[in-house]
PDB file of N, CA and C in Angstrom:
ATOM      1  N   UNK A   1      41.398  93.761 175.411  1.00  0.00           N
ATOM      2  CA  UNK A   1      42.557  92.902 175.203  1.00  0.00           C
ATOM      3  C   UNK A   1      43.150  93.243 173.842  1.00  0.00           C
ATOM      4  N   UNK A   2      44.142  93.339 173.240  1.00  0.00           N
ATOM      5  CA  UNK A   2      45.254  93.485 172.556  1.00  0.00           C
ATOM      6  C   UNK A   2      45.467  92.023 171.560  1.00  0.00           C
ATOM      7  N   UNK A   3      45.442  91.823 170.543  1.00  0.00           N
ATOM      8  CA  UNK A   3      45.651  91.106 169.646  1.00  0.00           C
ATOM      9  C   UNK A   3      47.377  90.162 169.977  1.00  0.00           C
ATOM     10  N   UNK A   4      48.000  91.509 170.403  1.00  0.00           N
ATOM     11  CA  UNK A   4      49.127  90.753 171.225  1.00  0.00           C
ATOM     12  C   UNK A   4      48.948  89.970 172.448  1.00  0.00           C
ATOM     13  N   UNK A   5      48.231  90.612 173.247  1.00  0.00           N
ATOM     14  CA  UNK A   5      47.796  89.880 174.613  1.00  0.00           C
ATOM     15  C   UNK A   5      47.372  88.501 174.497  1.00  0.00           C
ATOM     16  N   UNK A   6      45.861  88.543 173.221  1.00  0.00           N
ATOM     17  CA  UNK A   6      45.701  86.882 172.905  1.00  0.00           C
ATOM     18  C   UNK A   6      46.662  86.618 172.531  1.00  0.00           C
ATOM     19  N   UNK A   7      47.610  86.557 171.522  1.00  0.00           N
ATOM     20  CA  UNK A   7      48.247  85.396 171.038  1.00  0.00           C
ATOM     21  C   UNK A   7      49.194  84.888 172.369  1.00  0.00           C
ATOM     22  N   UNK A   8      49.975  86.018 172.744  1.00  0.00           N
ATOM     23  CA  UNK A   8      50.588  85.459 173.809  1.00  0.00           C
ATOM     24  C   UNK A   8      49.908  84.630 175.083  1.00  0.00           C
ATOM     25  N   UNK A   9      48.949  84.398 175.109  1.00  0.00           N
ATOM     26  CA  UNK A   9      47.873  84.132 176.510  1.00  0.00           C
ATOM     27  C   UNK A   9      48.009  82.508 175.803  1.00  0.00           C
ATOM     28  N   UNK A  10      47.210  82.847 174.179  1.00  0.00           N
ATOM     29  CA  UNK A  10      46.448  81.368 173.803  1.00  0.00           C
ATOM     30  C   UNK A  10      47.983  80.639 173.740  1.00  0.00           C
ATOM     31  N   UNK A  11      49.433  80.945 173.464  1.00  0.00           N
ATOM     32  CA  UNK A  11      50.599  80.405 172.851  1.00  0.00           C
ATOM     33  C   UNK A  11      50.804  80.124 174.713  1.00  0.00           C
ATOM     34  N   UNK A  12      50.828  80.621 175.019  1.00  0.00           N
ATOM     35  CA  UNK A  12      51.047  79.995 176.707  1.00  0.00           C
ATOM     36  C   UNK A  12      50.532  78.899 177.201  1.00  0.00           C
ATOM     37  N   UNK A  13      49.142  78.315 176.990  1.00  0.00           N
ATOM     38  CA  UNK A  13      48.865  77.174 177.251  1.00  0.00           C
ATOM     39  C   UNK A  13      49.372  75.989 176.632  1.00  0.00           C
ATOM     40  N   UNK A  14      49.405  75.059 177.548  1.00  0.00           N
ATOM     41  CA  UNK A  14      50.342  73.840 177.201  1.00  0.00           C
ATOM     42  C   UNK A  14      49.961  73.338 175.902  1.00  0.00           C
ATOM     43  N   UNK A  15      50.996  72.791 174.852  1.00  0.00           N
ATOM     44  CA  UNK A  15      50.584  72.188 173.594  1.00  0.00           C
ATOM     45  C   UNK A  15      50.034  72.963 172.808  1.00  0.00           C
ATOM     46  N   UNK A  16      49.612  74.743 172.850  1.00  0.00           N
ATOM     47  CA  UNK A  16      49.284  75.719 171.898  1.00  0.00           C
ATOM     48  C   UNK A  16      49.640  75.530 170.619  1.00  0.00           C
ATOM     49  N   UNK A  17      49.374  76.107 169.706  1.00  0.00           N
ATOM     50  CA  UNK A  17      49.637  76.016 168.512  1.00  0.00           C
ATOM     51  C   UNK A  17      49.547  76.907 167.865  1.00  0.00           C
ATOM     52  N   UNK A  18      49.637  77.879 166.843  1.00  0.00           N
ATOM     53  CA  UNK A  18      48.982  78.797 165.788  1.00  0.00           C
ATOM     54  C   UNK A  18      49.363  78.616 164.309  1.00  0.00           C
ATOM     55  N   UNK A  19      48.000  78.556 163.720  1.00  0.00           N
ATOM     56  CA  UNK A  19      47.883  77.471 162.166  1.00  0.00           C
ATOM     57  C   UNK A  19      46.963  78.667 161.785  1.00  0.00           C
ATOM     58  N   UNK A  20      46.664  78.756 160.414  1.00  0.00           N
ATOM     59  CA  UNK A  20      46.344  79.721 159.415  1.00  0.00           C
ATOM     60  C   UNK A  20      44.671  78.892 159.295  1.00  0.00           C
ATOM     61  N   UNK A  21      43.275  79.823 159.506  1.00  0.00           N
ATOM     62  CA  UNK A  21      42.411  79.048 159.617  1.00  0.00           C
ATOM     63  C   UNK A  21      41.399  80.001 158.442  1.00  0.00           C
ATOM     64  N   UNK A  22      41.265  79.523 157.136  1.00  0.00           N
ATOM     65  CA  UNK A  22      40.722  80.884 155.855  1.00  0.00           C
ATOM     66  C   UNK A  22      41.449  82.331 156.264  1.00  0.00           C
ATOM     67  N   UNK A  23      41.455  83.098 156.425  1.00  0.00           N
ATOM     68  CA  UNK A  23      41.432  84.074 156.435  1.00  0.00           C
ATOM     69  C   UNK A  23      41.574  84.728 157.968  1.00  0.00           C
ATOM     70  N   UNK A  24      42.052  83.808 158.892  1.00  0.00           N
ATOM     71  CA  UNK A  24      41.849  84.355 160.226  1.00  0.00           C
ATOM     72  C   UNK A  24      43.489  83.200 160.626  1.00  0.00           C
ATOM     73  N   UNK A  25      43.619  83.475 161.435  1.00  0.00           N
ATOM     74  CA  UNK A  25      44.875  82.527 162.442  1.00  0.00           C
ATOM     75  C   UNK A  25      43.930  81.898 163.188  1.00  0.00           C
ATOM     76  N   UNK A  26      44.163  80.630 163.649  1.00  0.00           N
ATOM     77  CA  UNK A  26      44.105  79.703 165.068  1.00  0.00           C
ATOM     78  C   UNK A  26      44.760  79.476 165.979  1.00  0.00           C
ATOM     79  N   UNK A  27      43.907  79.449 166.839  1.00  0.00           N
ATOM     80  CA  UNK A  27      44.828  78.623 168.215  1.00  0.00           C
ATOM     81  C   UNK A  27      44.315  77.115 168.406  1.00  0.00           C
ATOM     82  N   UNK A  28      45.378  76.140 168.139  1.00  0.00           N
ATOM     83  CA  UNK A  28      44.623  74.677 168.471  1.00  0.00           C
ATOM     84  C   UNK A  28      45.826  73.937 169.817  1.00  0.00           C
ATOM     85  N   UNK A  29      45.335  73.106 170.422  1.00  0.00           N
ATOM     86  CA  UNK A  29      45.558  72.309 170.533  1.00  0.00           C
ATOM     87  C   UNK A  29      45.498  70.626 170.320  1.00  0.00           C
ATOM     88  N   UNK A  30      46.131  69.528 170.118  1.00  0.00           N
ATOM     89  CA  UNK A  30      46.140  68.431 169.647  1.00  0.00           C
ATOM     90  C   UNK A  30      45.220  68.773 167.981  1.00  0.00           C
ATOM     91  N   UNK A  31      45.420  69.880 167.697  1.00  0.00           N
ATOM     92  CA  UNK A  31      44.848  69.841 166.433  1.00  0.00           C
ATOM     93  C   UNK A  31      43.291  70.314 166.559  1.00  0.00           C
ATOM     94  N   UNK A  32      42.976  70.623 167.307  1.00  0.00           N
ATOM     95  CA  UNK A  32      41.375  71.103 167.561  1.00  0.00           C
ATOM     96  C   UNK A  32      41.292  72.913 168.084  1.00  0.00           C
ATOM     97  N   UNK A  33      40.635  73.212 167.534  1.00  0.00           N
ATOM     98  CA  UNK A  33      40.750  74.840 167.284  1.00  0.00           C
ATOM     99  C   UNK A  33      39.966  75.400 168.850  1.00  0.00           C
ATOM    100  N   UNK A  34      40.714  76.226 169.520  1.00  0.00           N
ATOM    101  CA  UNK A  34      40.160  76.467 170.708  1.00  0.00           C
ATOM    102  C   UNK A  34      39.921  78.115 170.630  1.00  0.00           C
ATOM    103  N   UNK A  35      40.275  78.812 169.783  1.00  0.00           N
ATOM    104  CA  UNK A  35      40.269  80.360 169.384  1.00  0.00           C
ATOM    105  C   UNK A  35      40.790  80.751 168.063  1.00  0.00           C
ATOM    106  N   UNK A  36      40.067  81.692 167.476  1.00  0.00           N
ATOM    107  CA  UNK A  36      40.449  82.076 166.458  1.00  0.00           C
ATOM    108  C   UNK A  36      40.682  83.759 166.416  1.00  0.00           C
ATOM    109  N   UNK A  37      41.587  84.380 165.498  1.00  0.00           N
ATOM    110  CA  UNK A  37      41.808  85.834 165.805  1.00  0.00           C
ATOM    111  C   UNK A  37      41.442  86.413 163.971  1.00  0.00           C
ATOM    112  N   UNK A  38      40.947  87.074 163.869  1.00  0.00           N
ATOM    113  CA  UNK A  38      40.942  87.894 161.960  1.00  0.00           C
ATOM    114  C   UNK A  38      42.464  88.338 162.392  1.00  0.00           C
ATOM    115  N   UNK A  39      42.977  88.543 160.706  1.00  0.00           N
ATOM    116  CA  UNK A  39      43.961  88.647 160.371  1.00  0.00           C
ATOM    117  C   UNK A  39      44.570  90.511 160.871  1.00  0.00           C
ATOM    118  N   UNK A  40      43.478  91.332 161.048  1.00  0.00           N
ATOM    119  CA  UNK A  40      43.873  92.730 161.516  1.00  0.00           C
ATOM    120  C   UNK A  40      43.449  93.004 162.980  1.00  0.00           C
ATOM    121  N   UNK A  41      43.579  91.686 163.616  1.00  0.00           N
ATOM    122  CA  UNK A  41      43.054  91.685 164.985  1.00  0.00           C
ATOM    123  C   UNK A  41      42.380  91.949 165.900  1.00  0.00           C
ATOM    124  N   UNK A  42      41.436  92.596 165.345  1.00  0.00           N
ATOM    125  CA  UNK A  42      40.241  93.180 165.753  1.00  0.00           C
ATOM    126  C   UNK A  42      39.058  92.648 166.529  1.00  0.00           C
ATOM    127  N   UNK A  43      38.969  90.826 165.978  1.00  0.00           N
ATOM    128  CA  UNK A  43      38.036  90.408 166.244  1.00  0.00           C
ATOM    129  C   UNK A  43      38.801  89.066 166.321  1.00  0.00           C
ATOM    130  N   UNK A  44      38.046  88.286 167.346  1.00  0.00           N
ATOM    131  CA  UNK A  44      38.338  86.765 167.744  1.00  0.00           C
ATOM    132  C   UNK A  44      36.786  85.914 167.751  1.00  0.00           C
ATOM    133  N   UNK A  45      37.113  85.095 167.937  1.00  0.00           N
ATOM    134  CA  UNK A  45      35.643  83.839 168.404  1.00  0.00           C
ATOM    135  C   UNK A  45      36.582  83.046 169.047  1.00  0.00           C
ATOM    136  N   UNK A  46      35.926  82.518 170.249  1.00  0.00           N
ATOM    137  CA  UNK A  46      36.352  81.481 171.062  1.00  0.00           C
ATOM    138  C   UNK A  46      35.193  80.901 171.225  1.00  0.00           C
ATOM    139  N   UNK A  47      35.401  79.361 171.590  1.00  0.00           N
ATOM    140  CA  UNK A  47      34.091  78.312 171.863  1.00  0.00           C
ATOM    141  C   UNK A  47      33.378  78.518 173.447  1.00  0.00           C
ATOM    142  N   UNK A  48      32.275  78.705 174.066  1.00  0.00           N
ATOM    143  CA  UNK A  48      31.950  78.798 174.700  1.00  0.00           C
ATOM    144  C   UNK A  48      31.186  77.997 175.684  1.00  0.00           C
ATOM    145  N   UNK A  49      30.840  77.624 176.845  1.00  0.00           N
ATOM    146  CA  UNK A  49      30.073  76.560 177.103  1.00  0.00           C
ATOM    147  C   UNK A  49      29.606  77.035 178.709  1.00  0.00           C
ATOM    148  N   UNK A  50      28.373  76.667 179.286  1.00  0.00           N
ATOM    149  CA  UNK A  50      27.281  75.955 178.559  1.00  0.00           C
ATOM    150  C   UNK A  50      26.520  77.020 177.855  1.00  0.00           C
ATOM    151  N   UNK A  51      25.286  76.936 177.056  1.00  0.00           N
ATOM    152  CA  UNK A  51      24.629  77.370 176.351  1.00  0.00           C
ATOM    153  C   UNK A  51      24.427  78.516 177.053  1.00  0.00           C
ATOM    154  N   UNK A  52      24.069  78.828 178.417  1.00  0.00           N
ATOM    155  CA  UNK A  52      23.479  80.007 178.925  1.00  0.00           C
ATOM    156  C   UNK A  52      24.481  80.908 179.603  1.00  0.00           C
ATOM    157  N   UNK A  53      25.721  80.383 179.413  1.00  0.00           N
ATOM    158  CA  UNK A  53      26.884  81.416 179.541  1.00  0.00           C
ATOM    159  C   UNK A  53      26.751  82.212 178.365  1.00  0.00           C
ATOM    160  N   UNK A  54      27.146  81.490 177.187  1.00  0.00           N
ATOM    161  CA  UNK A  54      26.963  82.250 175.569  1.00  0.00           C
ATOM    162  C   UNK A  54      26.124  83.251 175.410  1.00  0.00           C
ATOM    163  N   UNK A  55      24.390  82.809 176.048  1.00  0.00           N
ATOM    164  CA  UNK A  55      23.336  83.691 176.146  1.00  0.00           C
ATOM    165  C   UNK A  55      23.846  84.699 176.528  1.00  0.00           C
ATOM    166  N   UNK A  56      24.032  84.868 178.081  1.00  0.00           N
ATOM    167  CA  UNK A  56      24.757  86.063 178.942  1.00  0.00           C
ATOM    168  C   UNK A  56      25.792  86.642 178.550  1.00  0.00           C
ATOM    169  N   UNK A  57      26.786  86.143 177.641  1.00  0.00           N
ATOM    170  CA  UNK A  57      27.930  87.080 177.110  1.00  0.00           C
ATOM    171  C   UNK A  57      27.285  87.886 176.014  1.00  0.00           C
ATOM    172  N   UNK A  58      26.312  86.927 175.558  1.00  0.00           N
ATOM    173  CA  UNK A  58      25.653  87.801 173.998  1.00  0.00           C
ATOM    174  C   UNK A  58      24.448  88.661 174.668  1.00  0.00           C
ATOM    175  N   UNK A  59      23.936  89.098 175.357  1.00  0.00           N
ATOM    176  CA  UNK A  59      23.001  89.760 176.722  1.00  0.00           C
ATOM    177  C   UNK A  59      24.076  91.435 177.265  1.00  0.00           C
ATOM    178  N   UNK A  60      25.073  90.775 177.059  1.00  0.00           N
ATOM    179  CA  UNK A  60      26.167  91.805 178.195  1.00  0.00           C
ATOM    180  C   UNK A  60      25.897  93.271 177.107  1.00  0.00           C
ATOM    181  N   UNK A  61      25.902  94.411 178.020  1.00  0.00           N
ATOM    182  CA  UNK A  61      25.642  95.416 177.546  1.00  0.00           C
ATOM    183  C   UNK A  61      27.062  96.438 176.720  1.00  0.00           C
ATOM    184  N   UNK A  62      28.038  95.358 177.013  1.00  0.00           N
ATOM    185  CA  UNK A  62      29.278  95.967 176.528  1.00  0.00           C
ATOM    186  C   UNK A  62      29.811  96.177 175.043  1.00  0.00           C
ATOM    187  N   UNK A  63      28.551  95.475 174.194  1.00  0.00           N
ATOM    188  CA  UNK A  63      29.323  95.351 172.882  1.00  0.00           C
ATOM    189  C   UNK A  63      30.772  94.513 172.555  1.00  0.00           C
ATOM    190  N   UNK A  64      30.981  93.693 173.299  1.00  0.00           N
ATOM    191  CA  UNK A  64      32.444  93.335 173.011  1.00  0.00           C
ATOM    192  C   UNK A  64      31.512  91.414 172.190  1.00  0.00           C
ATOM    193  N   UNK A  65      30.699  90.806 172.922  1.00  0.00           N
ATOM    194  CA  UNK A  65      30.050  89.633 171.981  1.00  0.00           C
ATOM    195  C   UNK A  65      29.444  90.284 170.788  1.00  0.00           C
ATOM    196  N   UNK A  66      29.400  89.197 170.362  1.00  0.00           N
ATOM    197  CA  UNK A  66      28.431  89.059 168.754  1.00  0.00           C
ATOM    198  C   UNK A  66      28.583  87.415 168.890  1.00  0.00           C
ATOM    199  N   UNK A  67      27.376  87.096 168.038  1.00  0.00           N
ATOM    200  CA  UNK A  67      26.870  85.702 167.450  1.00  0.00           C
ATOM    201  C   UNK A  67      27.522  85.483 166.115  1.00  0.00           C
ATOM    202  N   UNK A  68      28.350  84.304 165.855  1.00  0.00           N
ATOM    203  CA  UNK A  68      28.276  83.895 164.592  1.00  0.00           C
ATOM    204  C   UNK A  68      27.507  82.908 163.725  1.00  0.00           C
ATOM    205  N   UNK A  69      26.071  83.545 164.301  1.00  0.00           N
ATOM    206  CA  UNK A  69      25.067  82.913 163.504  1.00  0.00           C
ATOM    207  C   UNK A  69      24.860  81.169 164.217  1.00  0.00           C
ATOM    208  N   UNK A  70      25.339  80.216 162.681  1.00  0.00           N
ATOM    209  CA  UNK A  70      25.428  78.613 163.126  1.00  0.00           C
ATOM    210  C   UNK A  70      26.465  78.758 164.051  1.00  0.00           C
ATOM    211  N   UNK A  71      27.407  79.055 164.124  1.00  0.00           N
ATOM    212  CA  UNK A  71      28.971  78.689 164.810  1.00  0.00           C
ATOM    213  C   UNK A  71      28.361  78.885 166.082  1.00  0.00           C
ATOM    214  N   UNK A  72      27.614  80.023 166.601  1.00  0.00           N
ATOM    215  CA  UNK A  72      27.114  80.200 167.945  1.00  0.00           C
ATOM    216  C   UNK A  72      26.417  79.131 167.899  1.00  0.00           C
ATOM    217  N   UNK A  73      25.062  78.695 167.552  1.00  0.00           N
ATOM    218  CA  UNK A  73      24.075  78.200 167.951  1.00  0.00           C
ATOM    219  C   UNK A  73      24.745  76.503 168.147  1.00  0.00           C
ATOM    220  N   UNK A  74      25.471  75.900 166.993  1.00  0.00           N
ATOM    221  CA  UNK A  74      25.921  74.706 167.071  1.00  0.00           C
ATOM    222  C   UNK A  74      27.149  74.761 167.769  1.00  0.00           C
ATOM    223  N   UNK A  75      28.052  75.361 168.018  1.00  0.00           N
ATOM    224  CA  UNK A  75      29.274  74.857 168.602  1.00  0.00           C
ATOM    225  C   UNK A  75      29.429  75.783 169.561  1.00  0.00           C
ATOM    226  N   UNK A  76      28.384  76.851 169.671  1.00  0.00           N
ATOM    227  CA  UNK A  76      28.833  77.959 171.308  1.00  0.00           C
ATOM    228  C   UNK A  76      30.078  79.116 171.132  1.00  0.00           C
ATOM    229  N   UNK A  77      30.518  79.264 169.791  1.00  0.00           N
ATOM    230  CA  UNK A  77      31.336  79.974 169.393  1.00  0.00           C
ATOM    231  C   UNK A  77      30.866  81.303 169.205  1.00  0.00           C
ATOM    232  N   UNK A  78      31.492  82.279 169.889  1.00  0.00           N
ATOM    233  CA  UNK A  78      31.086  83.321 170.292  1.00  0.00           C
ATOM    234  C   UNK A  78      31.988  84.437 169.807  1.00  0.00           C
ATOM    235  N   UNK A  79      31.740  85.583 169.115  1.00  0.00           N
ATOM    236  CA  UNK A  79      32.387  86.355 168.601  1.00  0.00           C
ATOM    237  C   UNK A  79      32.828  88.071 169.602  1.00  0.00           C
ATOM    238  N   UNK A  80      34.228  87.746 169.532  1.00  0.00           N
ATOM    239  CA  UNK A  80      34.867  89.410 170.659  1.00  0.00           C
ATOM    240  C   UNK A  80      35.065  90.679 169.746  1.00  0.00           C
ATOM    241  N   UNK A  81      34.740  91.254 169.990  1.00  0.00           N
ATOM    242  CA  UNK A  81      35.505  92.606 169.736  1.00  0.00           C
ATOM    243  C   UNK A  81      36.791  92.828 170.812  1.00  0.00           C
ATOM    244  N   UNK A  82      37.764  92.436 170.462  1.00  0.00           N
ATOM    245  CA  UNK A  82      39.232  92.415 171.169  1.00  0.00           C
ATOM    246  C   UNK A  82      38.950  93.802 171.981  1.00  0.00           C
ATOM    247  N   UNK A  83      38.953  95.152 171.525  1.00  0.00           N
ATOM    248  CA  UNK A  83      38.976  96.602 172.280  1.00  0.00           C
ATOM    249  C   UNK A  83      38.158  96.552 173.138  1.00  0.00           C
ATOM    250  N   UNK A  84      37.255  95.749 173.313  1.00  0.00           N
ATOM    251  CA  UNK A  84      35.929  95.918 173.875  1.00  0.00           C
ATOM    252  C   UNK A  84      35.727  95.029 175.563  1.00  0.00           C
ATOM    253  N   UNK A  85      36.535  94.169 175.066  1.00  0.00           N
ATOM    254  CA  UNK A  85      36.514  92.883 176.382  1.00  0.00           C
ATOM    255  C   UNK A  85      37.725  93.333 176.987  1.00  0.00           C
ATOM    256  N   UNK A  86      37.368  93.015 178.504  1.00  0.00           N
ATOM    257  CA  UNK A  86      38.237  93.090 179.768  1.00  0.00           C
ATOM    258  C   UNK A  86      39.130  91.738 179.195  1.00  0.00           C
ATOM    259  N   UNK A  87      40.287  92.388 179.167  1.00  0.00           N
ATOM    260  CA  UNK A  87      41.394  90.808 179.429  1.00  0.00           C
ATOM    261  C   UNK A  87      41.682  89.868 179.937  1.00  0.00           C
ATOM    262  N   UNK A  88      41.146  90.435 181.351  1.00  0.00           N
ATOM    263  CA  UNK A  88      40.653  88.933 182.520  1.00  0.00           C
ATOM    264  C   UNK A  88      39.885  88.189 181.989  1.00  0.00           C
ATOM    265  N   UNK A  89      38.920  88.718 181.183  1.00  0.00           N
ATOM    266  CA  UNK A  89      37.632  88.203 180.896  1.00  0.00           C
ATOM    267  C   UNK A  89      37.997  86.890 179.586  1.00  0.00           C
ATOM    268  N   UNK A  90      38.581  87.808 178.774  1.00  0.00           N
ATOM    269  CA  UNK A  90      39.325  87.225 177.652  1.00  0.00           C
ATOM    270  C   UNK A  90      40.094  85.860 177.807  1.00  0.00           C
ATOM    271  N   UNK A  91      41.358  85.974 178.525  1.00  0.00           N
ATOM    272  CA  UNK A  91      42.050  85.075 179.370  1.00  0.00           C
ATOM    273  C   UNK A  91      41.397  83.922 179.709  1.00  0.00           C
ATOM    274  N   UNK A  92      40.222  84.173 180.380  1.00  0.00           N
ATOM    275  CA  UNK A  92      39.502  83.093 181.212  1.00  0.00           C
ATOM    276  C   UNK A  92      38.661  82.132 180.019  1.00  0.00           C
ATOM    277  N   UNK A  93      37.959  83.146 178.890  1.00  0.00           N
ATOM    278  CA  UNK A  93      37.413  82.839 178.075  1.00  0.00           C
ATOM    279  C   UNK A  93      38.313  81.317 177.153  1.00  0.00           C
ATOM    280  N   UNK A  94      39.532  82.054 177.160  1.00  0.00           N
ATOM    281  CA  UNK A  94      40.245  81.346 175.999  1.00  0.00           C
ATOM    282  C   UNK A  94      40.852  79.933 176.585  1.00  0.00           C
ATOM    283  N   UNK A  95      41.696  80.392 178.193  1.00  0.00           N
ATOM    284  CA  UNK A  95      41.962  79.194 178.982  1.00  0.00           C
ATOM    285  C   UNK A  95      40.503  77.929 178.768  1.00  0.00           C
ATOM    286  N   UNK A  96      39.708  78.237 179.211  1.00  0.00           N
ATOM    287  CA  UNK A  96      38.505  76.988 179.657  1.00  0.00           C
ATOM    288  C   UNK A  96      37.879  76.835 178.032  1.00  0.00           C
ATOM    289  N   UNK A  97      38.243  77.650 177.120  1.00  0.00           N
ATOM    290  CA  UNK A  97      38.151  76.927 175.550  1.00  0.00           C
ATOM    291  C   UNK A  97      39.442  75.954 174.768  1.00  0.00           C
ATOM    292  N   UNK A  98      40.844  76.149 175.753  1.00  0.00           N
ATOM    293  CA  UNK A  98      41.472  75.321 175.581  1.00  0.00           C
ATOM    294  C   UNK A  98      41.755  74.254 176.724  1.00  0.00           C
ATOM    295  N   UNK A  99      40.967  74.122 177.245  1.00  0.00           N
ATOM    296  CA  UNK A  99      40.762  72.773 178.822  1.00  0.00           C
ATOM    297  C   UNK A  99      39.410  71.944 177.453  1.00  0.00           C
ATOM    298  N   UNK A 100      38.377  72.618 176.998  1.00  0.00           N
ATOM    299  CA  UNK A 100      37.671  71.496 176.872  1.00  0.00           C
ATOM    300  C   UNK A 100      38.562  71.077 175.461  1.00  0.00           C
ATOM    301  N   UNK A 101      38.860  71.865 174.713  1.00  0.00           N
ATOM    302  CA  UNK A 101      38.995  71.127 173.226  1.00  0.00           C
ATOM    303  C   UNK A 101      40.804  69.716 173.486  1.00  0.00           C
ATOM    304  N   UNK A 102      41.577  70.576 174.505  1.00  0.00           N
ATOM    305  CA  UNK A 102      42.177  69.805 175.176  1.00  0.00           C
ATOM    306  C   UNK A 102      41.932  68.181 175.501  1.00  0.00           C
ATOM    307  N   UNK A 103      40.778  68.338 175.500  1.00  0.00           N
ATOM    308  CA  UNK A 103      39.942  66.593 176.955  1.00  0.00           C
ATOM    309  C   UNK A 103      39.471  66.484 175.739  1.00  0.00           C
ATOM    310  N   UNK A 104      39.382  66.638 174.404  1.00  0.00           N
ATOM    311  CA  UNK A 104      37.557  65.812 173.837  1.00  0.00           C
ATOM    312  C   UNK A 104      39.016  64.388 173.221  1.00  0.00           C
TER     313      UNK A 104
END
């Protein structure tokens, strides 16, 4: 997926947003962060759920996950290598991270 592809995907869902989050951009809705992108686009984290999906993305032999340490373990936030992940995959990832932060 393309750094362009997310923004346009995460700015497509209803009530999107993009806000400056340290050193990286966000995607929130109602104010709650559902994806984040680094500033040379390379790399994202989106929230993930349940616990043993996260496992299995961080398991996948593709190199496109990484762990961000606490952020994984406490909030399921899961780190992409943008070049690396299928866009379907991406897409789906980011949609059902902005359905839950959406509902809380």
């Amino acid at each position: 997926m393309t750094p362009k592809d997310l923004r346009e995907h995460a700015l497509s869902l209803p009530d999107a947003r993009e806000a400056p989050h340290f050193a990286r951009t966000s995607f929130r809705v109602r104010g709650r962060i559902f994806a984040t992108m680094t500033a040379d686009g390379t790399e994202a984290m989106v929230r993930v759920a349940p616990q043993a999906r996260v496992r299995e993305l961080l398991r996948a032999k593709s190199g496109a996950f990484f762990s961000h340490g606490g952020w994984t373990r406490r909030l399921g936030a899961v780190g992409v290598r943008l070049a690396r992940v299928p866009a379907t995959l991406m897409r789906t990832l980011v949609t059902e991270s902005w359905r839950r932060a959406s509902t809380r």
